[in-house]
C-alpha atoms as a PDB file:
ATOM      1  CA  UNK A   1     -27.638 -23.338-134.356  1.00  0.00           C
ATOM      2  CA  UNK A   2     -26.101 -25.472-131.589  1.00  0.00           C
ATOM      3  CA  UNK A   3     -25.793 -24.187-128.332  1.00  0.00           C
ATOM      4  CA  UNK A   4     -21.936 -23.720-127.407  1.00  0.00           C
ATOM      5  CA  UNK A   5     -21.918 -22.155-123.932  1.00  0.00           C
ATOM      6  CA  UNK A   6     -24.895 -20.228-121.778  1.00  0.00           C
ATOM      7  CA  UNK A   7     -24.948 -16.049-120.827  1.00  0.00           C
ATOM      8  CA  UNK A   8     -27.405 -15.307-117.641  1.00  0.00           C
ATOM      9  CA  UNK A   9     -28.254 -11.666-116.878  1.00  0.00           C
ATOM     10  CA  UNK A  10     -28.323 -11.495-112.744  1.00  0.00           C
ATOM     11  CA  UNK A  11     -30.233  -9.331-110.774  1.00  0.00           C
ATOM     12  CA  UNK A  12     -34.153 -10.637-111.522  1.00  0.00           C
ATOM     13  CA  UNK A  13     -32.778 -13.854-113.355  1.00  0.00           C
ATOM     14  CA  UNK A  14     -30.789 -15.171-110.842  1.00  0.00           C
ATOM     15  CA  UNK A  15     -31.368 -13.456-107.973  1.00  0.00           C
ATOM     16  CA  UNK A  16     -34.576 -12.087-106.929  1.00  0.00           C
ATOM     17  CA  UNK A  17     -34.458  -8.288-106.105  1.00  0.00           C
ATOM     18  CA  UNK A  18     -37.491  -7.805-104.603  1.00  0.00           C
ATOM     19  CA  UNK A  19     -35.739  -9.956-101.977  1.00  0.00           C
ATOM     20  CA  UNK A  20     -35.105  -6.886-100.219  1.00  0.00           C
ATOM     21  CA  UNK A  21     -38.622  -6.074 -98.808  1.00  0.00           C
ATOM     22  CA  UNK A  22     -38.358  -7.521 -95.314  1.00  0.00           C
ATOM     23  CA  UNK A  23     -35.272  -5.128 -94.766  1.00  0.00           C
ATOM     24  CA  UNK A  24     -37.704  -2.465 -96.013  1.00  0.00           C
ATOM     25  CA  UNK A  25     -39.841  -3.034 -93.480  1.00  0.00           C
ATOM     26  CA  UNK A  26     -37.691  -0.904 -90.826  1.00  0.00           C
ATOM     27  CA  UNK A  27     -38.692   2.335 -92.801  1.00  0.00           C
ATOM     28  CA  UNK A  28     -42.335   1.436 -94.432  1.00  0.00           C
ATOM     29  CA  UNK A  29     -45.480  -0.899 -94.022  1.00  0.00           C
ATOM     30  CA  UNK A  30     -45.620  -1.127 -97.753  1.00  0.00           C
ATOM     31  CA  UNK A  31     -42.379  -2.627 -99.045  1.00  0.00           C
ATOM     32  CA  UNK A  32     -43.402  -3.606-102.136  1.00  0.00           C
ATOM     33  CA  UNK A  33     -44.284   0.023-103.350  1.00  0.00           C
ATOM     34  CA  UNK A  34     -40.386   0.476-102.606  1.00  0.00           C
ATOM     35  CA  UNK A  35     -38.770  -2.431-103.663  1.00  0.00           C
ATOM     36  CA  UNK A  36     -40.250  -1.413-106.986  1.00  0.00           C
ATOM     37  CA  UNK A  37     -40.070   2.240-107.298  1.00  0.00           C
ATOM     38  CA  UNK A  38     -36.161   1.772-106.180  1.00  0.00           C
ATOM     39  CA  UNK A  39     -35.666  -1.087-109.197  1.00  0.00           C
ATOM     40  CA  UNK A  40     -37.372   1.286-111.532  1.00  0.00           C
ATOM     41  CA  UNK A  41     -34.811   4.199-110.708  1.00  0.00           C
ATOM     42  CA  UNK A  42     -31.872   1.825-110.610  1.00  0.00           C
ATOM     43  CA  UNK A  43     -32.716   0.758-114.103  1.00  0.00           C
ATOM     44  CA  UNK A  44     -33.399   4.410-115.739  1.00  0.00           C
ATOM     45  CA  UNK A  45     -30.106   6.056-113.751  1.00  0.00           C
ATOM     46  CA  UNK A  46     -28.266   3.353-115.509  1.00  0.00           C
ATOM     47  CA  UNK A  47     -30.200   4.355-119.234  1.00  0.00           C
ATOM     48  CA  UNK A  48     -29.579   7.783-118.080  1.00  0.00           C
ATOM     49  CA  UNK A  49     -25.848   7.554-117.539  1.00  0.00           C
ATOM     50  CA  UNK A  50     -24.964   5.266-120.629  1.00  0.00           C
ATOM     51  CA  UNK A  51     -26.785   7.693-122.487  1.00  0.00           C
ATOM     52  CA  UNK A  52     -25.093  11.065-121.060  1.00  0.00           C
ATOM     53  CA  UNK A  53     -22.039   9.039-120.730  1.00  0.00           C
ATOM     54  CA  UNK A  54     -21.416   9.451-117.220  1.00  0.00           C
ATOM     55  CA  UNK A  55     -20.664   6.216-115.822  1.00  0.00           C
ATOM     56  CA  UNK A  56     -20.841   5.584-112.074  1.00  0.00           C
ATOM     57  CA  UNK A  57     -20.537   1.883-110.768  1.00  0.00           C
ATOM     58  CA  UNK A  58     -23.959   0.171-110.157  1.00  0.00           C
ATOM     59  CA  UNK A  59     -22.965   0.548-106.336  1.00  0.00           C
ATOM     60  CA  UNK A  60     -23.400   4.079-106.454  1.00  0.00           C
ATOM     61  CA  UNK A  61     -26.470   3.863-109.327  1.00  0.00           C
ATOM     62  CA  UNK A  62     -28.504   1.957-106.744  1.00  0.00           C
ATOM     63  CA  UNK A  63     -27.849   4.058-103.432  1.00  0.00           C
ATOM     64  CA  UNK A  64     -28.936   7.061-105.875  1.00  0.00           C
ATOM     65  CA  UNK A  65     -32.068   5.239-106.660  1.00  0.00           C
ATOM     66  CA  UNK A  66     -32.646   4.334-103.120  1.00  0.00           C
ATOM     67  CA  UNK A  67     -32.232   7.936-102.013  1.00  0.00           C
ATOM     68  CA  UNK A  68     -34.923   8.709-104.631  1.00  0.00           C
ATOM     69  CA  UNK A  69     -37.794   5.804-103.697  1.00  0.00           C
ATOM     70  CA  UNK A  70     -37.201   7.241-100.325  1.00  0.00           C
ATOM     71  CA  UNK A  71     -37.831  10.842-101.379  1.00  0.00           C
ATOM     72  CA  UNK A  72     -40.585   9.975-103.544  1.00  0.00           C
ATOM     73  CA  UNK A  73     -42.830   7.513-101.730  1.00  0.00           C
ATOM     74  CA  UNK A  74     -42.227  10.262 -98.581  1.00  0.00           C
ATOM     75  CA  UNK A  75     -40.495   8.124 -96.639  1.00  0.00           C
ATOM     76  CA  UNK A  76     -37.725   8.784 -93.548  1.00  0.00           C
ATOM     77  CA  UNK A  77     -34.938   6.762 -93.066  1.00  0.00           C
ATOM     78  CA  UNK A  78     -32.156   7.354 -91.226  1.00  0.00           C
ATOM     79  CA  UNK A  79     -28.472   6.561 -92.514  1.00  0.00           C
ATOM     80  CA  UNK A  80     -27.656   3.236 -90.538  1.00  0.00           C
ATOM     81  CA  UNK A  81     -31.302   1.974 -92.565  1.00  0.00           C
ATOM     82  CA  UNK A  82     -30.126   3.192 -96.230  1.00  0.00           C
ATOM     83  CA  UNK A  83     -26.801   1.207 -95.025  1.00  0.00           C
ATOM     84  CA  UNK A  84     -28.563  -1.962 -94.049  1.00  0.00           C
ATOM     85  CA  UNK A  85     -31.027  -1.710 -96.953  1.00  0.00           C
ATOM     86  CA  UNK A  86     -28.043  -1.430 -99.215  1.00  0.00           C
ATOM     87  CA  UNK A  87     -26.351  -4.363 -97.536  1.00  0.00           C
ATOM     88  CA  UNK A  88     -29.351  -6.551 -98.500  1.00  0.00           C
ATOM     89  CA  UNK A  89     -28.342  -5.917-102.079  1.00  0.00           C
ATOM     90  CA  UNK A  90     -25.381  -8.093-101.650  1.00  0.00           C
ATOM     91  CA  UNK A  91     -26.834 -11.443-100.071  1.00  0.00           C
ATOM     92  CA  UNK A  92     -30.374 -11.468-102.391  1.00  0.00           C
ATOM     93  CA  UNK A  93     -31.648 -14.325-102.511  1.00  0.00           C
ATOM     94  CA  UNK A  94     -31.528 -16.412-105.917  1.00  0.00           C
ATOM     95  CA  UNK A  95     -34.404 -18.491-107.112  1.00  0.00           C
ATOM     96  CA  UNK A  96     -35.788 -21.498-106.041  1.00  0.00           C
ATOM     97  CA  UNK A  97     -34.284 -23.583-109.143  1.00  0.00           C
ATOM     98  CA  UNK A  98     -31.561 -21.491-110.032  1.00  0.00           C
ATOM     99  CA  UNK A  99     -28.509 -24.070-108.641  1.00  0.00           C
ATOM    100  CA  UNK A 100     -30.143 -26.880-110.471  1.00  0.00           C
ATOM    101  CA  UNK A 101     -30.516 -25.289-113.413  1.00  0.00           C
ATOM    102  CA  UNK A 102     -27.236 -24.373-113.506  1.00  0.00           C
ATOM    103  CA  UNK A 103     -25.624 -27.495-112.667  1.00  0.00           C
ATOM    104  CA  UNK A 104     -27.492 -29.470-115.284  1.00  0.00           C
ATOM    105  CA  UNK A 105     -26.330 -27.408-117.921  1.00  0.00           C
ATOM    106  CA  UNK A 106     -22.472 -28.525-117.060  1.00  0.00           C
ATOM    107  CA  UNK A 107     -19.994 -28.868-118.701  1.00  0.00           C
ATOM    108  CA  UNK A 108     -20.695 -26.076-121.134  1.00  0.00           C
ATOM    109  CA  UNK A 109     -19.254 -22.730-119.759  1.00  0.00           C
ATOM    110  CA  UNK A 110     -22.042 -20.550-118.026  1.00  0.00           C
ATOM    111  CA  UNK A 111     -21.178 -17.091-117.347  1.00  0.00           C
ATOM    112  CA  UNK A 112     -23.397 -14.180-115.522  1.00  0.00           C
ATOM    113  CA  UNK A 113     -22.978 -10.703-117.660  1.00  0.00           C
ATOM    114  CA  UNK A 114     -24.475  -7.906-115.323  1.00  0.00           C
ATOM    115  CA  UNK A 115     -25.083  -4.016-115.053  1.00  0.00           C
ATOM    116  CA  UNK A 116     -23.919  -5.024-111.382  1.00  0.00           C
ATOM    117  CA  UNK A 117     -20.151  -4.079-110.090  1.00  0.00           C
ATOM    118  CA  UNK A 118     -17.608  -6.418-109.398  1.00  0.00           C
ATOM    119  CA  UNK A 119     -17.807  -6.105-105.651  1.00  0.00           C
ATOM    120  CA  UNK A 120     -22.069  -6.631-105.749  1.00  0.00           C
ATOM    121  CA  UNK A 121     -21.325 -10.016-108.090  1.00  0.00           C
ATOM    122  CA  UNK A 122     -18.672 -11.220-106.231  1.00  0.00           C
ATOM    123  CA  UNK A 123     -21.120 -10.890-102.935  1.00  0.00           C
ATOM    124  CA  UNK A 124     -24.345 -12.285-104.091  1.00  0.00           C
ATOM    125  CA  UNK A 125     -22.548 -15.198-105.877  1.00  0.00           C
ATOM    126  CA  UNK A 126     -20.810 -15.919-102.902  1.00  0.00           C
ATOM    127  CA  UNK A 127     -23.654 -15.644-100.359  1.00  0.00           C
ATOM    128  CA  UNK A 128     -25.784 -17.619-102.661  1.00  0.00           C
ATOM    129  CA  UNK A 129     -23.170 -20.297-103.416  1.00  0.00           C
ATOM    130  CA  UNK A 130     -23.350 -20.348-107.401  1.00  0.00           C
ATOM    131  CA  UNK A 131     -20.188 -20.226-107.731  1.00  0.00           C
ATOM    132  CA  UNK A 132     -19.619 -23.412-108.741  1.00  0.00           C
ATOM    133  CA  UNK A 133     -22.019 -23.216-110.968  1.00  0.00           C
ATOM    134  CA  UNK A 134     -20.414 -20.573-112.861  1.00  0.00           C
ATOM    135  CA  UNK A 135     -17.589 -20.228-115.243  1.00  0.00           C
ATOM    136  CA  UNK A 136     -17.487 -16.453-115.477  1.00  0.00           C
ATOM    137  CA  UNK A 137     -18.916 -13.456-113.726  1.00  0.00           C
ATOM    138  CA  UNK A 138     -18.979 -10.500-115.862  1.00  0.00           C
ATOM    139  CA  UNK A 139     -19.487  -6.979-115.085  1.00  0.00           C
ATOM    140  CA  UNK A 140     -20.609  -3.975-117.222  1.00  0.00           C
ATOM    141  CA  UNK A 141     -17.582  -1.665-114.836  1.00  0.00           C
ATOM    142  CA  UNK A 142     -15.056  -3.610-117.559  1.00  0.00           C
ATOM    143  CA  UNK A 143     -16.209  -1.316-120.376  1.00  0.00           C
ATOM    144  CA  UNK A 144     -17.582   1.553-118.282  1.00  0.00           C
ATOM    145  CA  UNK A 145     -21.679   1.444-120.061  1.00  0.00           C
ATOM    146  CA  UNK A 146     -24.502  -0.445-118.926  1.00  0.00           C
ATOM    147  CA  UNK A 147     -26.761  -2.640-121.044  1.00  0.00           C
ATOM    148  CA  UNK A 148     -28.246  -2.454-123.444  1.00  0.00           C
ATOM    149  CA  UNK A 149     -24.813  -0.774-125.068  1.00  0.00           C
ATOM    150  CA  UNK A 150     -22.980  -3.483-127.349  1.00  0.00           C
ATOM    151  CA  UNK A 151     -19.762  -3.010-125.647  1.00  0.00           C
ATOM    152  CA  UNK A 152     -21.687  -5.194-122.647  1.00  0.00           C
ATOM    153  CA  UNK A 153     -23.060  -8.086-124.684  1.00  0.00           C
ATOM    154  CA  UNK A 154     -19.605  -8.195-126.435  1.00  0.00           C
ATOM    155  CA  UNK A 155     -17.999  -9.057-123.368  1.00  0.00           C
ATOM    156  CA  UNK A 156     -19.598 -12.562-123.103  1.00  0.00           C
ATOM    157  CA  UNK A 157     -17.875 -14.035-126.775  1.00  0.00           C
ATOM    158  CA  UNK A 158     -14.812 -12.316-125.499  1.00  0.00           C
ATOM    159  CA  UNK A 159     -14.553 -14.204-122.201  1.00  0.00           C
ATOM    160  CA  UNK A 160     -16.010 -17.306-123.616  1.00  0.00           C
ATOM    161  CA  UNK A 161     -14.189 -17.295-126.479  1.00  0.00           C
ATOM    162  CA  UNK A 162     -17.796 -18.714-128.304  1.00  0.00           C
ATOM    163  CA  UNK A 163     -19.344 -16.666-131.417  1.00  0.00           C
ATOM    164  CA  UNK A 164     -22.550 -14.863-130.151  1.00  0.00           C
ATOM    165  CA  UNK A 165     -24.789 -16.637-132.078  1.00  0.00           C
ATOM    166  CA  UNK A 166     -23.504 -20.278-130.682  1.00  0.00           C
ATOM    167  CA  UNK A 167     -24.222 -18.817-127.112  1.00  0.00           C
ATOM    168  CA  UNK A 168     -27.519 -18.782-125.456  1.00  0.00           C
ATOM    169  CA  UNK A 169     -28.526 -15.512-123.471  1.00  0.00           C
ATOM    170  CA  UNK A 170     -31.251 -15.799-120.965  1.00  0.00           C
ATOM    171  CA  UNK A 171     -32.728 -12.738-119.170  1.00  0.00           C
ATOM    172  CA  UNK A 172     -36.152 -11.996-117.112  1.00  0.00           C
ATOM    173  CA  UNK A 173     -35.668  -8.273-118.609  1.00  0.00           C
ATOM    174  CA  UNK A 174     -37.523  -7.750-121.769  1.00  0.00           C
ATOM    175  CA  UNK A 175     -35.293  -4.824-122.300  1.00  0.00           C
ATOM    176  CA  UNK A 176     -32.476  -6.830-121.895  1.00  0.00           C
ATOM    177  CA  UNK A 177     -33.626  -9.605-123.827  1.00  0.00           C
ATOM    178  CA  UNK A 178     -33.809  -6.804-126.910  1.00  0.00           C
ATOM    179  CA  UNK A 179     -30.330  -5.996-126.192  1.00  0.00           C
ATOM    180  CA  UNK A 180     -29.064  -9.174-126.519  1.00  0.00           C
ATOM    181  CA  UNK A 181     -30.770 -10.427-129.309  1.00  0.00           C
ATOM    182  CA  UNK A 182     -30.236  -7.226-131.433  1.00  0.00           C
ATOM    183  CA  UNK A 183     -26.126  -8.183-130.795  1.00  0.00           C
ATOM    184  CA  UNK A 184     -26.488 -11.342-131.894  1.00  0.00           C
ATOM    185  CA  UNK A 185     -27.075 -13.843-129.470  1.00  0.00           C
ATOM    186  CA  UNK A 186     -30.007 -16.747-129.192  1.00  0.00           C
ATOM    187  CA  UNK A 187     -31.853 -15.503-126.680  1.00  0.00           C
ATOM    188  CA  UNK A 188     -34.288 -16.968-123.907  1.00  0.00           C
ATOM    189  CA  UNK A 189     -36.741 -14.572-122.154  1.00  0.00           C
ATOM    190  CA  UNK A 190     -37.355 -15.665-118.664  1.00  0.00           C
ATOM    191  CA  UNK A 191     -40.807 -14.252-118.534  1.00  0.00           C
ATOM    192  CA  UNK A 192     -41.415 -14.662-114.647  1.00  0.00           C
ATOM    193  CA  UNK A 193     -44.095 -12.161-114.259  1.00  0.00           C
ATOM    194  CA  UNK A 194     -45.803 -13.171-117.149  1.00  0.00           C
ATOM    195  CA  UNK A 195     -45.225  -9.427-119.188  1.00  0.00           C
ATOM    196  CA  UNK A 196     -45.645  -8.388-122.512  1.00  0.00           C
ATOM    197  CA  UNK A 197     -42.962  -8.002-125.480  1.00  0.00           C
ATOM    198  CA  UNK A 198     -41.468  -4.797-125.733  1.00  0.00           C
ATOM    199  CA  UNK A 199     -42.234  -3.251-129.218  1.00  0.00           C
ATOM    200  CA  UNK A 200     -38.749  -2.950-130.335  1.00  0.00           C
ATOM    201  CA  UNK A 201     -38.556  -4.920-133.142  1.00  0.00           C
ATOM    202  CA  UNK A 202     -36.723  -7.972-132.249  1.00  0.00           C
ATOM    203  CA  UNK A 203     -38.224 -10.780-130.248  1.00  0.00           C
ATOM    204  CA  UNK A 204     -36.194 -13.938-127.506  1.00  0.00           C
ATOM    205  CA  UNK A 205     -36.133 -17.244-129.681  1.00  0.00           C
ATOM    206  CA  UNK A 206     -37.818 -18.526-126.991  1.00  0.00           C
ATOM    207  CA  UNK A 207     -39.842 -17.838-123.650  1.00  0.00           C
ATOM    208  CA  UNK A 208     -39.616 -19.371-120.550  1.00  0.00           C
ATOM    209  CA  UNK A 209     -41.491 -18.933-116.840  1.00  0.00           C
ATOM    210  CA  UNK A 210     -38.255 -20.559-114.897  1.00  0.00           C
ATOM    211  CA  UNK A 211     -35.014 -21.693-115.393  1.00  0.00           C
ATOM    212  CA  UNK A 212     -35.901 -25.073-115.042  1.00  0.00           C
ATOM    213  CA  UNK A 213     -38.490 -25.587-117.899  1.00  0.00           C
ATOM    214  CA  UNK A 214     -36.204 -26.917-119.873  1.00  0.00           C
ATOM    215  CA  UNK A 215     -34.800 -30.460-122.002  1.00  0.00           C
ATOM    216  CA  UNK A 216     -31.538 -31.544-120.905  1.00  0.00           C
ATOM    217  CA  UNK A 217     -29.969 -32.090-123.966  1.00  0.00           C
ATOM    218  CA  UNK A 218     -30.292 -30.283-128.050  1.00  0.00           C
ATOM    219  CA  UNK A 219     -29.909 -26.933-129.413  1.00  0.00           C
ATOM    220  CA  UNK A 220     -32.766 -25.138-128.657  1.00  0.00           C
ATOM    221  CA  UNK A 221     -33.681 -25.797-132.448  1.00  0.00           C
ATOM    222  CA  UNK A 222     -34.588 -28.899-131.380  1.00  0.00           C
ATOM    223  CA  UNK A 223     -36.140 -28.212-127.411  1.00  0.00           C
ATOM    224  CA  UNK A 224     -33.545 -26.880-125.506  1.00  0.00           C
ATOM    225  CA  UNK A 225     -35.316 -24.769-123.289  1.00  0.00           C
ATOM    226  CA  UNK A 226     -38.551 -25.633-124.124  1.00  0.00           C
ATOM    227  CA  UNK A 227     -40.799 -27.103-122.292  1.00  0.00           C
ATOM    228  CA  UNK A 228     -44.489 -27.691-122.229  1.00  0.00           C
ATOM    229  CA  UNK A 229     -45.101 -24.640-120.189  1.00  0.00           C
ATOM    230  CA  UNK A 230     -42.409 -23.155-122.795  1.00  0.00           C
ATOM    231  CA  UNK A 231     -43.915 -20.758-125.814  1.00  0.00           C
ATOM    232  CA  UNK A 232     -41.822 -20.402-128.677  1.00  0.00           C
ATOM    233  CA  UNK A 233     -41.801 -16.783-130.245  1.00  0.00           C
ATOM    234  CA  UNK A 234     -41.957 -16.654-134.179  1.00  0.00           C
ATOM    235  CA  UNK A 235     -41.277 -13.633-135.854  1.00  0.00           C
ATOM    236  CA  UNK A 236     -44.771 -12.042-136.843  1.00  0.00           C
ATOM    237  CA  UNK A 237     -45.779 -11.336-140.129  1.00  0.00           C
ATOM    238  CA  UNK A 238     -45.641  -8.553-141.726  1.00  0.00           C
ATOM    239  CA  UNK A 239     -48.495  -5.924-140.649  1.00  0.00           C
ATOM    240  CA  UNK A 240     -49.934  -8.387-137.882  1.00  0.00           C
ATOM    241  CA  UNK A 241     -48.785  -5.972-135.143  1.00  0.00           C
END
């Protein structure tokens, strides 16, 4: 199926959220072990409040989540550090080949679809200068859920105005990647840290380490997004896992 237009999740796709450790530095010599215990609450609050139906913006999601990492790794901080370390949310830095990618995938539309809010989008696009590079920003605060609800993925045919299955969703989220391809879409998994498939019974179309390991031109039938460092994922066969 020909590729019609290209769907990018954000935060670990675009922009790297572990970009946040020197800030965390000011309240902890080890700011890795907070970086990832505060992206590991951020995602389950948001699970959590699709599930219960209790929507709060994914402003509010992550200073929970913050709040917590600090509690739990035994940390102090004082309020003008939360502030700052929440500030860092909004200028992360993207990827290395993130701009190029983008740009050589013109002129179809490219849109980012996110769990983040408007004002967080609107920020790191901004301070990373994508936007040119982008058609549409999309946030999850349209339809009041976060991913992996349905109501989210629907929202990039609607702004595109593109079938699902004629647009290309690329994530570094296995999760995500489930989400999306269980909706409909062709999916790319942008496996940066090299992790295993979830066991949820759909699988990306294809895998990729970087944005960039891609062909410039074909459906992905053909290459798109595949590379030599690329691995294609077939379906397995029945009983083989």
């Amino acid at each position: 199926m020909p590729v019609r237009g290209y769907v990018f999740d954000a935060y670990g796709t675009l922009f790297d959220v572990h970009s946040i450790v020197e800030v965390g530095r000011e309240i902890t010599v080890d700011p890795q072990s907070l970086s990832a215990t505060w992206r590991q609450k951020q995602l389950e609050y948001t699970w959590l409040r699709a599930l219960m139906g209790q929507y709060e913006d994914f402003w509010t999601v992550t200073e929970a989540a913050l709040r917590y990492a600090i509690r739990r790794l035994a940390l102090t901080a004082s309020e003008a550090q939360i502030r700052r370390l929440m500030d860092a949310y909004l200028s992360l830095a993207c990827f290395p080949e993130v701009k190029a990618a983008l740009e050589a995938l013109a002129p179809r539309p490219r849109a980012i679809l996110s769990n983040g809010s408007p004002r967080m989008l609107e920020a790191a696009v901004a301070s990373s200068g994508l936007g040119a590079h982008l058609d549409h920003v999309l946030s999850v605060d349209a339809v009041k859920t976060y991913k992996p609800s349905p109501r989210v993925y629907a929202l990039g045919p609607q702004a595109l105005g593109v079938a699902a299955k004629e647009l290309l969703f690329v994530s570094s989220n296995a999760w995500d990647v489930a989400g999306a391809k269980a909706f409909g879409y062709q999916v790319a998994w942008c496996n940066r840290t090299q992790a295993p498939e979830e066991e949820l019974g759909v699988r990306a179309d294809f895998m990729i380490s970087r944005l960039d390991h891609r062909r410039r031109s074909g459906p992905p039938s053909s290459g798109e997004m595949i590379t030599m460092k690329t691995t294609s994922c077939p379906h397995a066969a029945p009983g083989a896992r």
